[in-house]
Protein backbone atom coordinates (compact mmCIF):
# COMPACT_ATOMS: atom_id res chain seq x y z
CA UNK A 1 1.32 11.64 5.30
CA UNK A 2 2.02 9.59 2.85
CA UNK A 3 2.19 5.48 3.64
CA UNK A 4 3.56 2.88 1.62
CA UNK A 5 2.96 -0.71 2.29
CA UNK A 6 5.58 -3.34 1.25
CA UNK A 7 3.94 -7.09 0.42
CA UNK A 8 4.82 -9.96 -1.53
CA UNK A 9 2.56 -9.80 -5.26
CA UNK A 10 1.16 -13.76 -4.41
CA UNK A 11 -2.64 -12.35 -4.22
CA UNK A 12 -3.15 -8.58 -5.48
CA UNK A 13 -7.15 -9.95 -5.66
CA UNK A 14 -7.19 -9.95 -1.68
CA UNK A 15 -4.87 -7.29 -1.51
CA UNK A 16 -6.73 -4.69 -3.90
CA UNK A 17 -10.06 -6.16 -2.16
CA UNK A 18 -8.38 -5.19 1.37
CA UNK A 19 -7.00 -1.72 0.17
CA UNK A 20 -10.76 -1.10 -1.29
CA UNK A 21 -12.19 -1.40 1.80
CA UNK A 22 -10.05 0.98 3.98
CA UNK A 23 -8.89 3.96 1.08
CA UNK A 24 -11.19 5.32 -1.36
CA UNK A 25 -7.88 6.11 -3.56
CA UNK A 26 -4.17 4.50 -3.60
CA UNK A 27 -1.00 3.08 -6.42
CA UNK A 28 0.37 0.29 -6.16
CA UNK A 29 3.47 -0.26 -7.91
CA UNK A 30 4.74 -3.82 -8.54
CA UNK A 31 8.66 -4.14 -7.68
CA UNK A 32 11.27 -6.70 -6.30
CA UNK A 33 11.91 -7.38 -2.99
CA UNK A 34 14.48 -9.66 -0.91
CA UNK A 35 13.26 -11.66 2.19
CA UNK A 36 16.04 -13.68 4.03
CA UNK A 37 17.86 -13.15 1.03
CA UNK A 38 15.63 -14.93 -1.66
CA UNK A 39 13.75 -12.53 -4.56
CA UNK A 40 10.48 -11.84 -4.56
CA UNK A 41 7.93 -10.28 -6.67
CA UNK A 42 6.37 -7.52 -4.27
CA UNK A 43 4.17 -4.79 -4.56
CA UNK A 44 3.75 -1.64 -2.47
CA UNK A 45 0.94 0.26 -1.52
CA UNK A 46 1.02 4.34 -1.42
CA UNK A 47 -1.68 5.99 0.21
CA UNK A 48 -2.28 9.45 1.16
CA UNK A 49 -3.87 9.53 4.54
CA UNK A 50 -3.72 11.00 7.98
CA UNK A 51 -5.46 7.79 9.23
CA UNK A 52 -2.08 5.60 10.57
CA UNK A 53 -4.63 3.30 12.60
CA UNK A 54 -6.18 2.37 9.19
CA UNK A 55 -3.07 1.85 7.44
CA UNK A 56 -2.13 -0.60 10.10
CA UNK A 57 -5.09 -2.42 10.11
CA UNK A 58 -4.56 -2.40 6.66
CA UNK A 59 -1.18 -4.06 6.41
CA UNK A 60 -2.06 -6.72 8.98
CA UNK A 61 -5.10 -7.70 6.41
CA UNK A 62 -2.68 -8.04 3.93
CA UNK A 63 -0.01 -9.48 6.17
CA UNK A 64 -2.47 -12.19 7.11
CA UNK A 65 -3.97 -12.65 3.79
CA UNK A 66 -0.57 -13.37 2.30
CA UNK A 67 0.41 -15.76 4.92
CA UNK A 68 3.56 -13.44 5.49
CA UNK A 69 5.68 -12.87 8.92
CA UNK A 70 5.39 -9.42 8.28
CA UNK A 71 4.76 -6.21 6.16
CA UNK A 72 6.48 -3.19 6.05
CA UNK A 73 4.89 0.16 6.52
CA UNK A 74 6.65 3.52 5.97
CA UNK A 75 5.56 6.75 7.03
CA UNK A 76 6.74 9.91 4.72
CA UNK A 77 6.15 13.01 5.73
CA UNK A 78 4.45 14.62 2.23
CA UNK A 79 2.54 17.43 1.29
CA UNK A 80 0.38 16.82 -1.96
CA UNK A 81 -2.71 18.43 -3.85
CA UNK A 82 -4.71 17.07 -6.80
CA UNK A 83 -4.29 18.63 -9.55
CA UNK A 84 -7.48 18.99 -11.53
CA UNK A 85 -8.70 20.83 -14.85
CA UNK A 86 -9.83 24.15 -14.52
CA UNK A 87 -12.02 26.57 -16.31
CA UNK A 88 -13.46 23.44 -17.92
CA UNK A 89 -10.56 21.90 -19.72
């Protein structure tokens, strides 16, 4: 499944600190969102996880650590492989 977390970008140190401690691996990609109709700079979170309890947990760290009402969280059903060199390349 793939998750992706919607904040406000006010404290990617905290957030990238929070995300660190729950995924070994995750993007975030900066973007622009609209609360109560006022712009924002906000970034979102994909992870690739079967874990939902962790990506909750997750997004109420960040929730809290960015003094936010609330996050969003999206679950996408995905399928996805790495793709990695082979035969040495």
């Amino acid at each position: 499944m793939l998750f992706q977390v919607y904040t406000e970008d006010v404290n990617r140190t905290a957030i990238t600190r929070i995300l660190d401690a729950h995924f070994q691996s995750y993007t975030l990609v900066p973007a622009q969102g609209h609360w109560e109709g006022i712009a924002e700079p906000s970034l979102i979170a994909e992870i690739e996880t079967d874990d939902r309890a962790q990506v909750d947990t997750a997004a109420q760290e960040i929730r809290t650590a960015n003094h936010q009402q609330a996050v969003l969280v999206e679950a996408i059903p995905s399928t996805s492989e790495l793709i990695t060199a082979q035969g040495g390349n």
